[in-house]
PDB file of N, CA and C in Angstrom:
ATOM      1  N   UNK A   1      26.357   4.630 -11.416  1.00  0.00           N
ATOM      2  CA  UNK A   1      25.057   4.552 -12.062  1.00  0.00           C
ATOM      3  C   UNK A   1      24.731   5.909 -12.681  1.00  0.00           C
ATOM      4  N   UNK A   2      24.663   5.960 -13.818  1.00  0.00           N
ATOM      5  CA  UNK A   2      23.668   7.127 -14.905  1.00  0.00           C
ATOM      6  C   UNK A   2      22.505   7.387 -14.595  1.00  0.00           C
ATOM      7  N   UNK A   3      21.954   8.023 -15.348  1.00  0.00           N
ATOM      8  CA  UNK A   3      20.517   8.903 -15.052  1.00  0.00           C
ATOM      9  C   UNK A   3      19.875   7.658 -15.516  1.00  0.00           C
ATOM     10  N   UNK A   4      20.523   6.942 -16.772  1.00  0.00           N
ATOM     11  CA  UNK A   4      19.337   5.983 -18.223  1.00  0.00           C
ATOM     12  C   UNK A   4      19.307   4.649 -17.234  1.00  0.00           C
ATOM     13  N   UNK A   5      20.177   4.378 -16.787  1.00  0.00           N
ATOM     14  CA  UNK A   5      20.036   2.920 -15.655  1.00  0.00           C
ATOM     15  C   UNK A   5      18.939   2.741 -14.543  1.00  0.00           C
ATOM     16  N   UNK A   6      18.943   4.235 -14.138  1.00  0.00           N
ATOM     17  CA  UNK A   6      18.136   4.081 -13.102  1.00  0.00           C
ATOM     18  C   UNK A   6      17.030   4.338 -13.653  1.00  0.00           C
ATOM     19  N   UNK A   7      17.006   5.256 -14.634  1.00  0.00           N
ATOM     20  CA  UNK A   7      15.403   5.135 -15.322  1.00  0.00           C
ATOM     21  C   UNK A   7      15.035   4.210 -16.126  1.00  0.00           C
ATOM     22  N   UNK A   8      15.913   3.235 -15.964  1.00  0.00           N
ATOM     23  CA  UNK A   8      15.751   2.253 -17.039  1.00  0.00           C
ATOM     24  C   UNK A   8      15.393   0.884 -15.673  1.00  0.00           C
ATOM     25  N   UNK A   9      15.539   0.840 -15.157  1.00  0.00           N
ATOM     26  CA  UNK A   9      15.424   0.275 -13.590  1.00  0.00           C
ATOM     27  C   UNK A   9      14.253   0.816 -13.284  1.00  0.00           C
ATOM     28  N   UNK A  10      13.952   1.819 -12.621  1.00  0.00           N
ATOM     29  CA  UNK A  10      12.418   2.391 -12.098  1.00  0.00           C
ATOM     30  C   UNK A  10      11.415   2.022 -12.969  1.00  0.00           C
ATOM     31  N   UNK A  11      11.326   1.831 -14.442  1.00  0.00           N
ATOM     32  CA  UNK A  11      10.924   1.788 -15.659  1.00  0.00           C
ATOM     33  C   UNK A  11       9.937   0.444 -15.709  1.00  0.00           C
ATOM     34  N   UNK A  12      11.081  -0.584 -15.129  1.00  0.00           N
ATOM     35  CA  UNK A  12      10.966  -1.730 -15.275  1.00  0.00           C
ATOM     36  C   UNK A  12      10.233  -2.016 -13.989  1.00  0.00           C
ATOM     37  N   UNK A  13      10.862  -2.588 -13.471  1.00  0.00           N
ATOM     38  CA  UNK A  13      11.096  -3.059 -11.934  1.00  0.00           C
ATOM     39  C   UNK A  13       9.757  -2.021 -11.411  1.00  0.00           C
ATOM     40  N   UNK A  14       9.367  -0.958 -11.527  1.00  0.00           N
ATOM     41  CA  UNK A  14       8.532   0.278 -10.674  1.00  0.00           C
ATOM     42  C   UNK A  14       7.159  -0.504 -11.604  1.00  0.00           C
ATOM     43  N   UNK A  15       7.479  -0.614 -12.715  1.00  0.00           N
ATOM     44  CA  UNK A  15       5.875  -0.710 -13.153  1.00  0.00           C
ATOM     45  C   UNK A  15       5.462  -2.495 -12.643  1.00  0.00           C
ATOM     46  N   UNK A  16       6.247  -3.385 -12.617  1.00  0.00           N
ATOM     47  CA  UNK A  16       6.447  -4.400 -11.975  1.00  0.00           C
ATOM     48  C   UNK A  16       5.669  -4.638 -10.591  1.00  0.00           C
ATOM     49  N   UNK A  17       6.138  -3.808  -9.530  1.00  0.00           N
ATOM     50  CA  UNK A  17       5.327  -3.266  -8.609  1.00  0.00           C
ATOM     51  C   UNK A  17       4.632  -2.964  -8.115  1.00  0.00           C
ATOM     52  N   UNK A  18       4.037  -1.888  -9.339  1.00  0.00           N
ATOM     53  CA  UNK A  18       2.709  -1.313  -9.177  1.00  0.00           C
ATOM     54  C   UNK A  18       1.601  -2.356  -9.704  1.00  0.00           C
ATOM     55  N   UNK A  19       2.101  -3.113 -10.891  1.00  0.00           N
ATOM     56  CA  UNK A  19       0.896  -4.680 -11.060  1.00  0.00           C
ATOM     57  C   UNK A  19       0.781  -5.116  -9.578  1.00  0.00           C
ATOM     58  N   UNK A  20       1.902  -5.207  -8.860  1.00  0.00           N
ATOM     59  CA  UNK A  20       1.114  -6.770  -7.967  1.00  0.00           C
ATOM     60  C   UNK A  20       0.723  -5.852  -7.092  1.00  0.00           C
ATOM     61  N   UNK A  21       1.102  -4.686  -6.676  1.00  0.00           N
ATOM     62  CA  UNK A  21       0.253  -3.824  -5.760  1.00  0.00           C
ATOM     63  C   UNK A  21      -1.282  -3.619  -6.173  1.00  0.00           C
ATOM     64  N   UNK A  22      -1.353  -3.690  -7.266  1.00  0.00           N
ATOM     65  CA  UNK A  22      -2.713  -3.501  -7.825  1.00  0.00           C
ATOM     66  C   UNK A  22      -3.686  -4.949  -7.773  1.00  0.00           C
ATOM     67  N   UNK A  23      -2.997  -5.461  -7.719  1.00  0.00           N
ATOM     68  CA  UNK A  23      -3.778  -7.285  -7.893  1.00  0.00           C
ATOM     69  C   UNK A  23      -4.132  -7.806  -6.274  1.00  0.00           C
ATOM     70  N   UNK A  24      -2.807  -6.954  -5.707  1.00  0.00           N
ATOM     71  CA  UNK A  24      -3.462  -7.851  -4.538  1.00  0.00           C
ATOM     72  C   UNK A  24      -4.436  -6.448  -3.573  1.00  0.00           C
ATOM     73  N   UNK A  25      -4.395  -5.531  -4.102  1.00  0.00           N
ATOM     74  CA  UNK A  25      -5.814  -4.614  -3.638  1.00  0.00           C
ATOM     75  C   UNK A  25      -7.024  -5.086  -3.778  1.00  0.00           C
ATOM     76  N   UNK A  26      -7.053  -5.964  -5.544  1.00  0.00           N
ATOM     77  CA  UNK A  26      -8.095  -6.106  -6.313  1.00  0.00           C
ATOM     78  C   UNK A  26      -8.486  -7.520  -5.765  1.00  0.00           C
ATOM     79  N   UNK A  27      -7.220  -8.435  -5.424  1.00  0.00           N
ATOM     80  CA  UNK A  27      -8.061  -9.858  -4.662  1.00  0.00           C
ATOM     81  C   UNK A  27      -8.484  -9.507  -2.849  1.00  0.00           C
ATOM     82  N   UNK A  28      -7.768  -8.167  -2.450  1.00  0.00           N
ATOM     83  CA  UNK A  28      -8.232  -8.047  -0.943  1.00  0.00           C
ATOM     84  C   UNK A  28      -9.825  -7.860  -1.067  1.00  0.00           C
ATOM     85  N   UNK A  29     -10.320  -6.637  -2.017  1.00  0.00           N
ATOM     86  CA  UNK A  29     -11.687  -6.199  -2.391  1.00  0.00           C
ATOM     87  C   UNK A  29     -11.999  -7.202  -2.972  1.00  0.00           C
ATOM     88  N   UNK A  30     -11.931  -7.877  -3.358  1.00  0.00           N
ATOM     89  CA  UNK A  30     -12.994  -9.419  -4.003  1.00  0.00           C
ATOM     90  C   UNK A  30     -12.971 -10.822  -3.314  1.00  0.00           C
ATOM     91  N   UNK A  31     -11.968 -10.458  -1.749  1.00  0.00           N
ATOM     92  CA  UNK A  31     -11.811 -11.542  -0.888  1.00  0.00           C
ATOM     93  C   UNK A  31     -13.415 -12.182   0.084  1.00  0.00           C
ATOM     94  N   UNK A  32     -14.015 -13.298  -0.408  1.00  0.00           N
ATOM     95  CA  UNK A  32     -15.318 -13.436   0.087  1.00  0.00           C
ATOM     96  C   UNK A  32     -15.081 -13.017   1.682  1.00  0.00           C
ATOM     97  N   UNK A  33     -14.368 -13.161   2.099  1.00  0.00           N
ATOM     98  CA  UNK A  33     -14.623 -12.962   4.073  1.00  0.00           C
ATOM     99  C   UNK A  33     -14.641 -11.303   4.345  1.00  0.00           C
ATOM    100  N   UNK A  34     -13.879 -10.579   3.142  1.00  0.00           N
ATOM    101  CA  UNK A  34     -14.505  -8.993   3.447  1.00  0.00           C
ATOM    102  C   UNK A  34     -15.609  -8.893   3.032  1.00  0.00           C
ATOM    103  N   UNK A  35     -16.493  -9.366   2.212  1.00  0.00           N
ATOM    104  CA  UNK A  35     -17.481  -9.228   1.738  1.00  0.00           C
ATOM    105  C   UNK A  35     -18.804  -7.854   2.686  1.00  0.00           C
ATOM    106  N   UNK A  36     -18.890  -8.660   4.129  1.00  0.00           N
ATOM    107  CA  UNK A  36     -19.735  -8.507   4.827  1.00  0.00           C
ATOM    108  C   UNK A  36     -18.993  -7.090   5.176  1.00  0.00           C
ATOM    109  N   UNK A  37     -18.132  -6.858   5.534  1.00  0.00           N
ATOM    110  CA  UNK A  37     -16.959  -5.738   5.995  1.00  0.00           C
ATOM    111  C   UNK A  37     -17.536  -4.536   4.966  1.00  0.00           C
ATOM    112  N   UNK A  38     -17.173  -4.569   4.080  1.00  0.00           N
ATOM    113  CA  UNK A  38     -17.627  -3.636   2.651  1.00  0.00           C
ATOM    114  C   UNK A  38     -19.233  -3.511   2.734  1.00  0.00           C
ATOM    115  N   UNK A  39     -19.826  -4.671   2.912  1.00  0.00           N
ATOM    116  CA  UNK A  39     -21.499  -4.262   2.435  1.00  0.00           C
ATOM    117  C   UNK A  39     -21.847  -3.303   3.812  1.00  0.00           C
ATOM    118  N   UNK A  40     -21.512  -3.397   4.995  1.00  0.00           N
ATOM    119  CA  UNK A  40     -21.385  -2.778   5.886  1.00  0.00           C
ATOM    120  C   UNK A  40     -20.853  -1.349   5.840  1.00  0.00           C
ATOM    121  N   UNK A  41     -19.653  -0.946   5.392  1.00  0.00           N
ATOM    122  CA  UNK A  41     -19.053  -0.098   5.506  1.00  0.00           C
ATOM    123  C   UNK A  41     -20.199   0.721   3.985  1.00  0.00           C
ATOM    124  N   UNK A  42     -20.403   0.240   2.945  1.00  0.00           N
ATOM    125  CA  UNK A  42     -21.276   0.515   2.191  1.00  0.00           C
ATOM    126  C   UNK A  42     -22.690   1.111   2.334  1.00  0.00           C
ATOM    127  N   UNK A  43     -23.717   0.776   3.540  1.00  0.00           N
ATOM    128  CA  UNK A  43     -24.080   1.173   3.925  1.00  0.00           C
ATOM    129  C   UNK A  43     -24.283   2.226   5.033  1.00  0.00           C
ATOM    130  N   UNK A  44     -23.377   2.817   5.441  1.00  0.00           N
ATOM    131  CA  UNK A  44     -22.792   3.235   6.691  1.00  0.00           C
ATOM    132  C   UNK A  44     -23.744   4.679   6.864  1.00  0.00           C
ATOM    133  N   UNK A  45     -23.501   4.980   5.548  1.00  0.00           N
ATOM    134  CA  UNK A  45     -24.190   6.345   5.164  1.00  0.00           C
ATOM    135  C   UNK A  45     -25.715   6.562   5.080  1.00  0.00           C
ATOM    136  N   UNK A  46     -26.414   5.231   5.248  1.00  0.00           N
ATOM    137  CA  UNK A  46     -27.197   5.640   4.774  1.00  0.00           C
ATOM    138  C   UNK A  46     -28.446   4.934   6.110  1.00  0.00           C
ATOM    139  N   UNK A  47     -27.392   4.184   7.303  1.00  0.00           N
ATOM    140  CA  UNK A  47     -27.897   4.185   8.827  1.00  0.00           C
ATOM    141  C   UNK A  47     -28.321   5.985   9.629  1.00  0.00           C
ATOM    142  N   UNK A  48     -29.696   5.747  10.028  1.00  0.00           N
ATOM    143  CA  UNK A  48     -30.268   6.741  10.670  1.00  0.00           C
ATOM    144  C   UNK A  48     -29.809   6.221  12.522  1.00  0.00           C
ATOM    145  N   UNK A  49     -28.114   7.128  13.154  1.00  0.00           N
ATOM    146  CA  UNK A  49     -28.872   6.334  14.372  1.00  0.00           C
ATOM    147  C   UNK A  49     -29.040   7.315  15.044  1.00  0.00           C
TER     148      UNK A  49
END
């Protein structure tokens, strides 16, 4: 394997990756059952205890 294969591989295949890593972040944060998890953690800062 050459330098252009594997960068031609990482290229592909790496940006490939990084979509569904990104999609399934974006459906975990828009998953209704975290909802309450987040509005919680959202407020966290701003509980006097």
């Amino acid at each position: 394997m050459d330098y252009e294969s594997v960068r031609s591989f990482a290229a592909t295949w790496g940006l490939v990756a990084l979509v569904i890593m990104f999609l399934v972040a974006v459906a975990y944060a828009l998953w209704p059952r975290n909802r309450a998890r987040f509005r919680d953690a959202a407020h966290m800062p701003l509980r006097e205890d």
